[in-house]
PDB file of N, CA and C in Angstrom:
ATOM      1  N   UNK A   1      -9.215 -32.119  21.773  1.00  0.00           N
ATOM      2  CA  UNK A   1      -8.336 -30.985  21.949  1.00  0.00           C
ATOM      3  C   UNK A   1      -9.186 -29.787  22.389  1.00  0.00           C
ATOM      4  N   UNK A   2      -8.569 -29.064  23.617  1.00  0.00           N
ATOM      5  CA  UNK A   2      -9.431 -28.092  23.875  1.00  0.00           C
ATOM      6  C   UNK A   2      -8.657 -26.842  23.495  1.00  0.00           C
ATOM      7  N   UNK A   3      -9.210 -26.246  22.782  1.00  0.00           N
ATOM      8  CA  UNK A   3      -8.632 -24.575  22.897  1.00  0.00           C
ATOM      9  C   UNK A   3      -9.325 -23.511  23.649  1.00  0.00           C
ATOM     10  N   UNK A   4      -8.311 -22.814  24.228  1.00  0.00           N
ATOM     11  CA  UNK A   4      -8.739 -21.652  25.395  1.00  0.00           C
ATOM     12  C   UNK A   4      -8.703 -20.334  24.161  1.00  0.00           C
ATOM     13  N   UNK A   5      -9.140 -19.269  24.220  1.00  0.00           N
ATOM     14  CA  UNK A   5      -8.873 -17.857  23.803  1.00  0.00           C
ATOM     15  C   UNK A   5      -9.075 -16.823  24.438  1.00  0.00           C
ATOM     16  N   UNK A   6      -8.617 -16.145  24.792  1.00  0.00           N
ATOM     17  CA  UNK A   6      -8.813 -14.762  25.725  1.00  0.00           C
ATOM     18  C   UNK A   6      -9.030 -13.504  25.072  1.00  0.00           C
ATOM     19  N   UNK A   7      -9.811 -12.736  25.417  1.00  0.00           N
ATOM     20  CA  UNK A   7     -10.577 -11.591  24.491  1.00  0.00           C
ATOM     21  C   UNK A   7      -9.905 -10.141  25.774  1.00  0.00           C
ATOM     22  N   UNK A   8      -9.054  -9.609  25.313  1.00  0.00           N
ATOM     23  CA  UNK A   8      -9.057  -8.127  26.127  1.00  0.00           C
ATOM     24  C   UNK A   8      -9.190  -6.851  25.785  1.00  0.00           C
ATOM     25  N   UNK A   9     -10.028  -6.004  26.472  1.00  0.00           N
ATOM     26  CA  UNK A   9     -10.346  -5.101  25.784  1.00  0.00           C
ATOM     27  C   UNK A   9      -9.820  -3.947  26.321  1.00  0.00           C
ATOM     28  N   UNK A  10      -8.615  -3.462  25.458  1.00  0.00           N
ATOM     29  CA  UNK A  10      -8.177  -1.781  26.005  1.00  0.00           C
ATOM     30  C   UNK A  10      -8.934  -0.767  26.372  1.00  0.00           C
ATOM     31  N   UNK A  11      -8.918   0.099  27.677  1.00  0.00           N
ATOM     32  CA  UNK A  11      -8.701   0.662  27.800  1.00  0.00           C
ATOM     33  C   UNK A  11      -8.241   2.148  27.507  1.00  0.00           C
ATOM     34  N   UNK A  12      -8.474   2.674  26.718  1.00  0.00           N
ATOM     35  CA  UNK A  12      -7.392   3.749  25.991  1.00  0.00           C
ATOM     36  C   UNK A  12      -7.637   5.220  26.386  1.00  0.00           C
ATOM     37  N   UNK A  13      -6.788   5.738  26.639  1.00  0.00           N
ATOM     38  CA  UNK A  13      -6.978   7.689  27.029  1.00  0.00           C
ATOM     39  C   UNK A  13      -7.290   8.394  25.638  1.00  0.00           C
ATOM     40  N   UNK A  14      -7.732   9.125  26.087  1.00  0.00           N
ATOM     41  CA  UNK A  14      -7.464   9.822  24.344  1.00  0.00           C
ATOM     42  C   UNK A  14      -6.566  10.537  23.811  1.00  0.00           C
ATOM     43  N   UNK A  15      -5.341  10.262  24.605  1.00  0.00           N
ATOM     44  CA  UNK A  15      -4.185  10.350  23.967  1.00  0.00           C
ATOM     45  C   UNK A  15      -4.153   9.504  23.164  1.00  0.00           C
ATOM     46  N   UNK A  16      -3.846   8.184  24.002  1.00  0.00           N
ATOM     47  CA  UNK A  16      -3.745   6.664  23.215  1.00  0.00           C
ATOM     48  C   UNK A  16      -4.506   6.310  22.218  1.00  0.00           C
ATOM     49  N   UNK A  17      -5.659   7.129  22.098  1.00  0.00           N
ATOM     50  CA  UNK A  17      -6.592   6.491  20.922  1.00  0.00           C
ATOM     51  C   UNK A  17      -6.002   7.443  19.883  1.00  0.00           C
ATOM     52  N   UNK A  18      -5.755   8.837  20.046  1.00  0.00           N
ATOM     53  CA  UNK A  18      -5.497   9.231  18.635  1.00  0.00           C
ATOM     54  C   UNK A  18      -4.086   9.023  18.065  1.00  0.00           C
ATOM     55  N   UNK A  19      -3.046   8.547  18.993  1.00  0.00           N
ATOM     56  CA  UNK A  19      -2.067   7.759  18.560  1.00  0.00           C
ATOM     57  C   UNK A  19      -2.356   6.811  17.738  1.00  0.00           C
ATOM     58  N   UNK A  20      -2.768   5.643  18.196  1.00  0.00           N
ATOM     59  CA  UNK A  20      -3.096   5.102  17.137  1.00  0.00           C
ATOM     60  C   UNK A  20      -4.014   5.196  16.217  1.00  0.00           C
ATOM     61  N   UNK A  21      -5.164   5.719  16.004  1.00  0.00           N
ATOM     62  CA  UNK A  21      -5.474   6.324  14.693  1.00  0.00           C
ATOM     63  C   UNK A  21      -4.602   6.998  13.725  1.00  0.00           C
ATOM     64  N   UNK A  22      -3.796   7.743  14.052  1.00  0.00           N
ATOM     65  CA  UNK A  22      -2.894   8.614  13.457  1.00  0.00           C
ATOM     66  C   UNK A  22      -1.826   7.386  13.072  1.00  0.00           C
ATOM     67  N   UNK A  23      -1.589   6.122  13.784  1.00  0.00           N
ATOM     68  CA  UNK A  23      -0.450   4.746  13.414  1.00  0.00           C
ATOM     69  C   UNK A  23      -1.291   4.169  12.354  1.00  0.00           C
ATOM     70  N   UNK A  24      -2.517   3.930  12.127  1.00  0.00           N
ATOM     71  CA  UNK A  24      -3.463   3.178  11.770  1.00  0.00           C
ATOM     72  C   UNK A  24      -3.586   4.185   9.916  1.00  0.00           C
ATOM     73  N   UNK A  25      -3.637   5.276  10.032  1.00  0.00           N
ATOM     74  CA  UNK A  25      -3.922   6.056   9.140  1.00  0.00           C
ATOM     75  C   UNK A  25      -2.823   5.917   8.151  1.00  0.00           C
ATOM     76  N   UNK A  26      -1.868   6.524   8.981  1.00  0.00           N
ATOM     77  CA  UNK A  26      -0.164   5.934   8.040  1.00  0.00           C
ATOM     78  C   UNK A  26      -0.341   5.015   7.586  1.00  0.00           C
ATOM     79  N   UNK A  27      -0.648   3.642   8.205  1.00  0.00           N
ATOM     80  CA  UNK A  27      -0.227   2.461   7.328  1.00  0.00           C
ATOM     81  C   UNK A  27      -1.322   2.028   6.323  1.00  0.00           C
ATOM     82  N   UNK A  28      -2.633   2.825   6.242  1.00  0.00           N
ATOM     83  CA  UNK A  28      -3.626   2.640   5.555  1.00  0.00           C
ATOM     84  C   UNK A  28      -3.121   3.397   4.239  1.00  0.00           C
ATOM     85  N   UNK A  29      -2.587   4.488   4.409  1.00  0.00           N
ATOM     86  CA  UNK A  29      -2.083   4.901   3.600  1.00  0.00           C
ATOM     87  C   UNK A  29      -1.146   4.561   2.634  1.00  0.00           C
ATOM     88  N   UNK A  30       0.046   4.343   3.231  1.00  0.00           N
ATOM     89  CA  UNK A  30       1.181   3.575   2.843  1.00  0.00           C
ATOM     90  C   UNK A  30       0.775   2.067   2.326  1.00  0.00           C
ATOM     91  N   UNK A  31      -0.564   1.268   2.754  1.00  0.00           N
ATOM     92  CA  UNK A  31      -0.601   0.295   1.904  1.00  0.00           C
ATOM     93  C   UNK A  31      -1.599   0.575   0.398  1.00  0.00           C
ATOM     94  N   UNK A  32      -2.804   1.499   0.554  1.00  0.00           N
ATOM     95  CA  UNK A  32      -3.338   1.926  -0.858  1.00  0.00           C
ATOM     96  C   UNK A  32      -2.094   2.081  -1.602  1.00  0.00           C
ATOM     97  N   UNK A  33      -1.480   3.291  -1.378  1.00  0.00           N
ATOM     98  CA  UNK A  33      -0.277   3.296  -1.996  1.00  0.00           C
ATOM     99  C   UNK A  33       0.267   2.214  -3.001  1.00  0.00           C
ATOM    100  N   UNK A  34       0.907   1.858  -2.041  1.00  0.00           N
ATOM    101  CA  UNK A  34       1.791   0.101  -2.526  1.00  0.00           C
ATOM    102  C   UNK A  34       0.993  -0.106  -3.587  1.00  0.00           C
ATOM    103  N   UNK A  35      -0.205  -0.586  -2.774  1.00  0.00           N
ATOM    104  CA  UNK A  35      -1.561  -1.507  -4.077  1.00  0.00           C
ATOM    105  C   UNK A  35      -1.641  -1.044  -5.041  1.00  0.00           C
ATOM    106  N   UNK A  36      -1.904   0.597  -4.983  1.00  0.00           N
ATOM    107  CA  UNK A  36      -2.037   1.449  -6.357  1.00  0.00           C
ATOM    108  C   UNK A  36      -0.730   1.117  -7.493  1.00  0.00           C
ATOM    109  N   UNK A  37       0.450   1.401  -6.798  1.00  0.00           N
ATOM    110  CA  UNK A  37       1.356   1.236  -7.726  1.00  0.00           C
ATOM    111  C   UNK A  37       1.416  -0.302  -8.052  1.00  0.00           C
ATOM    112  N   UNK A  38       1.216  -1.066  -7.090  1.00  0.00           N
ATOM    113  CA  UNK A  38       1.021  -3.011  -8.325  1.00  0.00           C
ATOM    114  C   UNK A  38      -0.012  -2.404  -9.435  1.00  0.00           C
ATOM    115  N   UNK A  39      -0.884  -2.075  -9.054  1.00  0.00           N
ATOM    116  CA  UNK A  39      -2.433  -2.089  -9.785  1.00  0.00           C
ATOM    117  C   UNK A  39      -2.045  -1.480 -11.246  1.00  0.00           C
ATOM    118  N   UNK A  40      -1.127  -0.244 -11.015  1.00  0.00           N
ATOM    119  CA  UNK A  40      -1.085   0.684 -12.180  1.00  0.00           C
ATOM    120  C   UNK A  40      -0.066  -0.206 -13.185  1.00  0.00           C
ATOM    121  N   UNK A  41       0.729  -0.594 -12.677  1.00  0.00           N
ATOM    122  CA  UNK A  41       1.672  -1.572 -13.263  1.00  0.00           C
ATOM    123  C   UNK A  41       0.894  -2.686 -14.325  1.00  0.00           C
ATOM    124  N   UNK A  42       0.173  -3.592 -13.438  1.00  0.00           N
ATOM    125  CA  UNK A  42      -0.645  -4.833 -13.814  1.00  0.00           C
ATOM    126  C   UNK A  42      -1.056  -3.897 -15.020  1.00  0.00           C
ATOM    127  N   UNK A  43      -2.187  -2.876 -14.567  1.00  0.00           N
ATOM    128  CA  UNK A  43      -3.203  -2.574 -15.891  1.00  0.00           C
ATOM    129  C   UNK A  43      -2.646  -1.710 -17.138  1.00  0.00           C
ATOM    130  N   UNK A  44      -1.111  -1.312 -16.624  1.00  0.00           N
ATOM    131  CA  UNK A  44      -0.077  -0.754 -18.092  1.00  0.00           C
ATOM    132  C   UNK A  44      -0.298  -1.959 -18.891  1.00  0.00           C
ATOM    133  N   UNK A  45      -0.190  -2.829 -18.382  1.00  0.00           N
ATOM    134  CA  UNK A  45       0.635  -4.067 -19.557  1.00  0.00           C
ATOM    135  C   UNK A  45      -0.723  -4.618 -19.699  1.00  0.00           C
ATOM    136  N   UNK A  46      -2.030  -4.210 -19.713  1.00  0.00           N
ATOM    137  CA  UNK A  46      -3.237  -4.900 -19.842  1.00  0.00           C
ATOM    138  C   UNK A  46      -4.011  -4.424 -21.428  1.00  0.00           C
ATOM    139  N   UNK A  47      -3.385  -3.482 -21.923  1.00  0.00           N
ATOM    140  CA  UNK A  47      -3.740  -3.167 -23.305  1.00  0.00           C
ATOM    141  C   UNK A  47      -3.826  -4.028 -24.286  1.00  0.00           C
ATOM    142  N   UNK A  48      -5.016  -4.413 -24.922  1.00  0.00           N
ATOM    143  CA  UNK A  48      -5.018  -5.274 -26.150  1.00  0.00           C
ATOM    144  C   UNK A  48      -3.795  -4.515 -27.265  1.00  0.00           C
ATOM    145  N   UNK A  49      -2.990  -5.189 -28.134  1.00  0.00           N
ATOM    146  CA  UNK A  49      -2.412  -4.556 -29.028  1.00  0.00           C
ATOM    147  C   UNK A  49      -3.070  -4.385 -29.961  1.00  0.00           C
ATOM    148  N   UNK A  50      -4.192  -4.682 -30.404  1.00  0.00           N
ATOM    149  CA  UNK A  50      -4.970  -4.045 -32.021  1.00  0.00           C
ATOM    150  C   UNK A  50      -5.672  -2.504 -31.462  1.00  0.00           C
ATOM    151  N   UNK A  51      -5.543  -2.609 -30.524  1.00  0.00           N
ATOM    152  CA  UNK A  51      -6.565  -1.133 -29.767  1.00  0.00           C
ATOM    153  C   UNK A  51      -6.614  -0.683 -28.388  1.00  0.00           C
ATOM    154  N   UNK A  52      -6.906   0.466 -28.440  1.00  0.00           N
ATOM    155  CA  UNK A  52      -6.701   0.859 -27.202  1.00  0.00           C
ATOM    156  C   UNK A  52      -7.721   1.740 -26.435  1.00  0.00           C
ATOM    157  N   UNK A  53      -8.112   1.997 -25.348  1.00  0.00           N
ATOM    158  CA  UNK A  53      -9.290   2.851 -24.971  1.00  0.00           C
ATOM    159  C   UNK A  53      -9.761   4.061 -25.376  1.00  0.00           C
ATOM    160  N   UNK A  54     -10.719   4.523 -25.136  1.00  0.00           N
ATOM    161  CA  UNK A  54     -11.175   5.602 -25.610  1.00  0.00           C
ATOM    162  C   UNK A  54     -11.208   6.449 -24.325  1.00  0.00           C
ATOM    163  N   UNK A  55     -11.435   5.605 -23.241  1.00  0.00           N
ATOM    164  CA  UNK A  55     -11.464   6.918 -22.013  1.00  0.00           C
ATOM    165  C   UNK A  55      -9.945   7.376 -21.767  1.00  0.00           C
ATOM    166  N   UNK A  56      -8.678   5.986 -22.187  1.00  0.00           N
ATOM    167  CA  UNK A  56      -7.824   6.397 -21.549  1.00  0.00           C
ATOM    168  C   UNK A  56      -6.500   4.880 -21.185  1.00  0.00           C
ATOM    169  N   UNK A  57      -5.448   5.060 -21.246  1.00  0.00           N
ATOM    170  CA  UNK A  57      -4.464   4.120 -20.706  1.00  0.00           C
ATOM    171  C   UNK A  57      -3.390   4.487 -19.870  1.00  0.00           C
ATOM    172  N   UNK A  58      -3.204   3.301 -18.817  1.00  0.00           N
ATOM    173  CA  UNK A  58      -2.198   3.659 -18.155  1.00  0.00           C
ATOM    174  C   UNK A  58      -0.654   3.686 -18.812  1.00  0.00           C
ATOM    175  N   UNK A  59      -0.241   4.336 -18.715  1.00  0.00           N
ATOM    176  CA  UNK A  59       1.158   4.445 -19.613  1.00  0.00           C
ATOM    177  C   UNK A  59       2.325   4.527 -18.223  1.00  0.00           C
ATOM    178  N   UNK A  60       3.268   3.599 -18.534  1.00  0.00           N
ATOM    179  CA  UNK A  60       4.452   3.213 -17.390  1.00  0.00           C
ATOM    180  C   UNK A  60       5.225   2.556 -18.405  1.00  0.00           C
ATOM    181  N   UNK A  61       6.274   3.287 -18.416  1.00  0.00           N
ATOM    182  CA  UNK A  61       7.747   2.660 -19.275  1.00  0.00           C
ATOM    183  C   UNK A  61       7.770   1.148 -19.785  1.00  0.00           C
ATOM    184  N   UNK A  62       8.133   1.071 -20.370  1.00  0.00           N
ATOM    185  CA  UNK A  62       8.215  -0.620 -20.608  1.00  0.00           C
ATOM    186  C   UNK A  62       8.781  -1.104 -20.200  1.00  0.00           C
ATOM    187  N   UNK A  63      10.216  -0.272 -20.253  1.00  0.00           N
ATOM    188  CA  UNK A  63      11.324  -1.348 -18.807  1.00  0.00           C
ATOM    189  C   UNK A  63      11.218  -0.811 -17.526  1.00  0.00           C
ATOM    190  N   UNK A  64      10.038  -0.253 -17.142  1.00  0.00           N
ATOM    191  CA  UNK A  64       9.875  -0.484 -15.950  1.00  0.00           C
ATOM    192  C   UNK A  64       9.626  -1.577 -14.882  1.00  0.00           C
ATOM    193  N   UNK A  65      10.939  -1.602 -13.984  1.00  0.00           N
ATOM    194  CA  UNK A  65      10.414  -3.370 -13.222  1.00  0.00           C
ATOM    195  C   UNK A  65       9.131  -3.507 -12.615  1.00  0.00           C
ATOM    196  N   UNK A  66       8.550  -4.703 -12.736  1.00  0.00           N
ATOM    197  CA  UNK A  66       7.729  -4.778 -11.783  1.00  0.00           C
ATOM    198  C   UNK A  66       7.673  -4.413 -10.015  1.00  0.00           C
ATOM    199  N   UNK A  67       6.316  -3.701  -9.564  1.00  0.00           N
ATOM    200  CA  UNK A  67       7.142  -2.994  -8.092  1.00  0.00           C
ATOM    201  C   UNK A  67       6.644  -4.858  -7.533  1.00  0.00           C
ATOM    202  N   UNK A  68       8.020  -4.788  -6.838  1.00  0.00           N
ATOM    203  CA  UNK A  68       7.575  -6.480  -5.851  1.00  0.00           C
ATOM    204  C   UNK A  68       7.563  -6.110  -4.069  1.00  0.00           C
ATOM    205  N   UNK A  69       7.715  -6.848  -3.464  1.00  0.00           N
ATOM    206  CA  UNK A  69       7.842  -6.820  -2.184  1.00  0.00           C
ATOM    207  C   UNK A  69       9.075  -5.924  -1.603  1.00  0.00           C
ATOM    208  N   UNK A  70      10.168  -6.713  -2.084  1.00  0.00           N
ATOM    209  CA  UNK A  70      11.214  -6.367  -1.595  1.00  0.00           C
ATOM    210  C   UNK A  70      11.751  -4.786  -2.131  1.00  0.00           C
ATOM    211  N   UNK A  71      11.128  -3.850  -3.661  1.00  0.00           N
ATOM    212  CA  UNK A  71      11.453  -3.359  -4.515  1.00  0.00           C
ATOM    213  C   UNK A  71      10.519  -2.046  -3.375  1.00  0.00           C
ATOM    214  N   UNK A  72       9.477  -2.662  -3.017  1.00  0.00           N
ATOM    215  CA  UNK A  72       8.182  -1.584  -2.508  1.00  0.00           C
ATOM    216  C   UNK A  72       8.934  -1.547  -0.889  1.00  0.00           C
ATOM    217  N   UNK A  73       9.673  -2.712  -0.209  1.00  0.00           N
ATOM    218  CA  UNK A  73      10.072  -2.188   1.097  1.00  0.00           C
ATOM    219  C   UNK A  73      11.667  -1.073   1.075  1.00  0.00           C
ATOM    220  N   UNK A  74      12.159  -1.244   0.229  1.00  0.00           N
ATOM    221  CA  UNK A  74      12.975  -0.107  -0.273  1.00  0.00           C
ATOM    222  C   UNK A  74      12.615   1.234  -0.246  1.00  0.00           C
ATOM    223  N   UNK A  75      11.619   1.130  -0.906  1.00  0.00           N
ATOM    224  CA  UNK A  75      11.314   2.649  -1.455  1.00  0.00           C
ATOM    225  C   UNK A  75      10.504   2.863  -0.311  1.00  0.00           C
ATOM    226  N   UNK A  76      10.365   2.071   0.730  1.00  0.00           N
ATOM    227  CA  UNK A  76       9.162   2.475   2.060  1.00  0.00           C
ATOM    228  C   UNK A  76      10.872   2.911   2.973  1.00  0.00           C
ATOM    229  N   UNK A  77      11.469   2.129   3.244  1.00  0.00           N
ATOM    230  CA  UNK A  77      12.782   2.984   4.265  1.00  0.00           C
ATOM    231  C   UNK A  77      13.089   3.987   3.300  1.00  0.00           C
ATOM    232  N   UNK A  78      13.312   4.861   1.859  1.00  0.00           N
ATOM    233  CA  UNK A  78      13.627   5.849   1.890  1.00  0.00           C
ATOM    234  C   UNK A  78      13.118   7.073   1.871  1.00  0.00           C
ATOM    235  N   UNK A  79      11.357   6.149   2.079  1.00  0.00           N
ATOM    236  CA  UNK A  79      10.599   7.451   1.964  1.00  0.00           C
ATOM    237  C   UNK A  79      10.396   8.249   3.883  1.00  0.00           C
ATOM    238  N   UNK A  80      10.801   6.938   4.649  1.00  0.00           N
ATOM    239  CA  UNK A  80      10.918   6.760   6.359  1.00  0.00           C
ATOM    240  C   UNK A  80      11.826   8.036   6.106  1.00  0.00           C
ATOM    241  N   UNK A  81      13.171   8.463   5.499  1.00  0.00           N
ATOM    242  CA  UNK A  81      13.680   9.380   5.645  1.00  0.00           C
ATOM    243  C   UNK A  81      13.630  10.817   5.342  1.00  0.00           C
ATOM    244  N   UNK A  82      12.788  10.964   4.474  1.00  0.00           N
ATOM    245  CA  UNK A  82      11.848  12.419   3.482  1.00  0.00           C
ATOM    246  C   UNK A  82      10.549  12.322   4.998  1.00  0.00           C
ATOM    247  N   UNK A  83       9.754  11.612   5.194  1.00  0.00           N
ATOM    248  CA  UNK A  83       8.450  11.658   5.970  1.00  0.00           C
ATOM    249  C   UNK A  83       9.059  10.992   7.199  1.00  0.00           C
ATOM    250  N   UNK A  84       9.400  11.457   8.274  1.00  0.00           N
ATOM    251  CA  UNK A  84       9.631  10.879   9.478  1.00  0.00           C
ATOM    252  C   UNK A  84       8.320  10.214  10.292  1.00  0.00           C
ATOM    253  N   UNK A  85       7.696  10.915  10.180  1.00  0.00           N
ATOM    254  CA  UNK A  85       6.280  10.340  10.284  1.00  0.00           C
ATOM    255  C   UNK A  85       5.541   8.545  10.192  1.00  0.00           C
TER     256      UNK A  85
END
């Protein structure tokens, strides 16, 4: 079996480049984000019950749902409407 691959390399004005930096930045953003809020979630519910830190715990409701995929693309279209951006 042979495979071909083709390598192309843009071109870009520097319009086009800081467009996408500025596309690239958003979604870098918007995914820490996301991660942060799994992360903070995960490490709420990570407390031993006989004890607890001395520097510090994350504290998040107890019936708070877990954020999932579908829970985090929600709250990404209503934030599309507050940040048009």
């Amino acid at each position: 079996m042979i495979n071909l691959t083709y390598q192309y390399k843009l071109q870009l004005t520097q319009q086009q480049q800081q467009t996408y930096d500025e596309w690239l930045e958003t979604s870098r953003r918007v995914w820490n984000y996301a991660l942060a809020e799994r992360k903070d979630w995960y490490k709420s519910r990570a407390c031993p019950i006989d004890r607890c830190s001395l520097r510090g715990e994350y504290v998040i409701r107890a019936d708070a749902p877990r954020p999932s995929f579908s829970s985090q693309c929600k709250a990404l279209t209503q934030a599309r409407k507050i940040y048009p951006e």
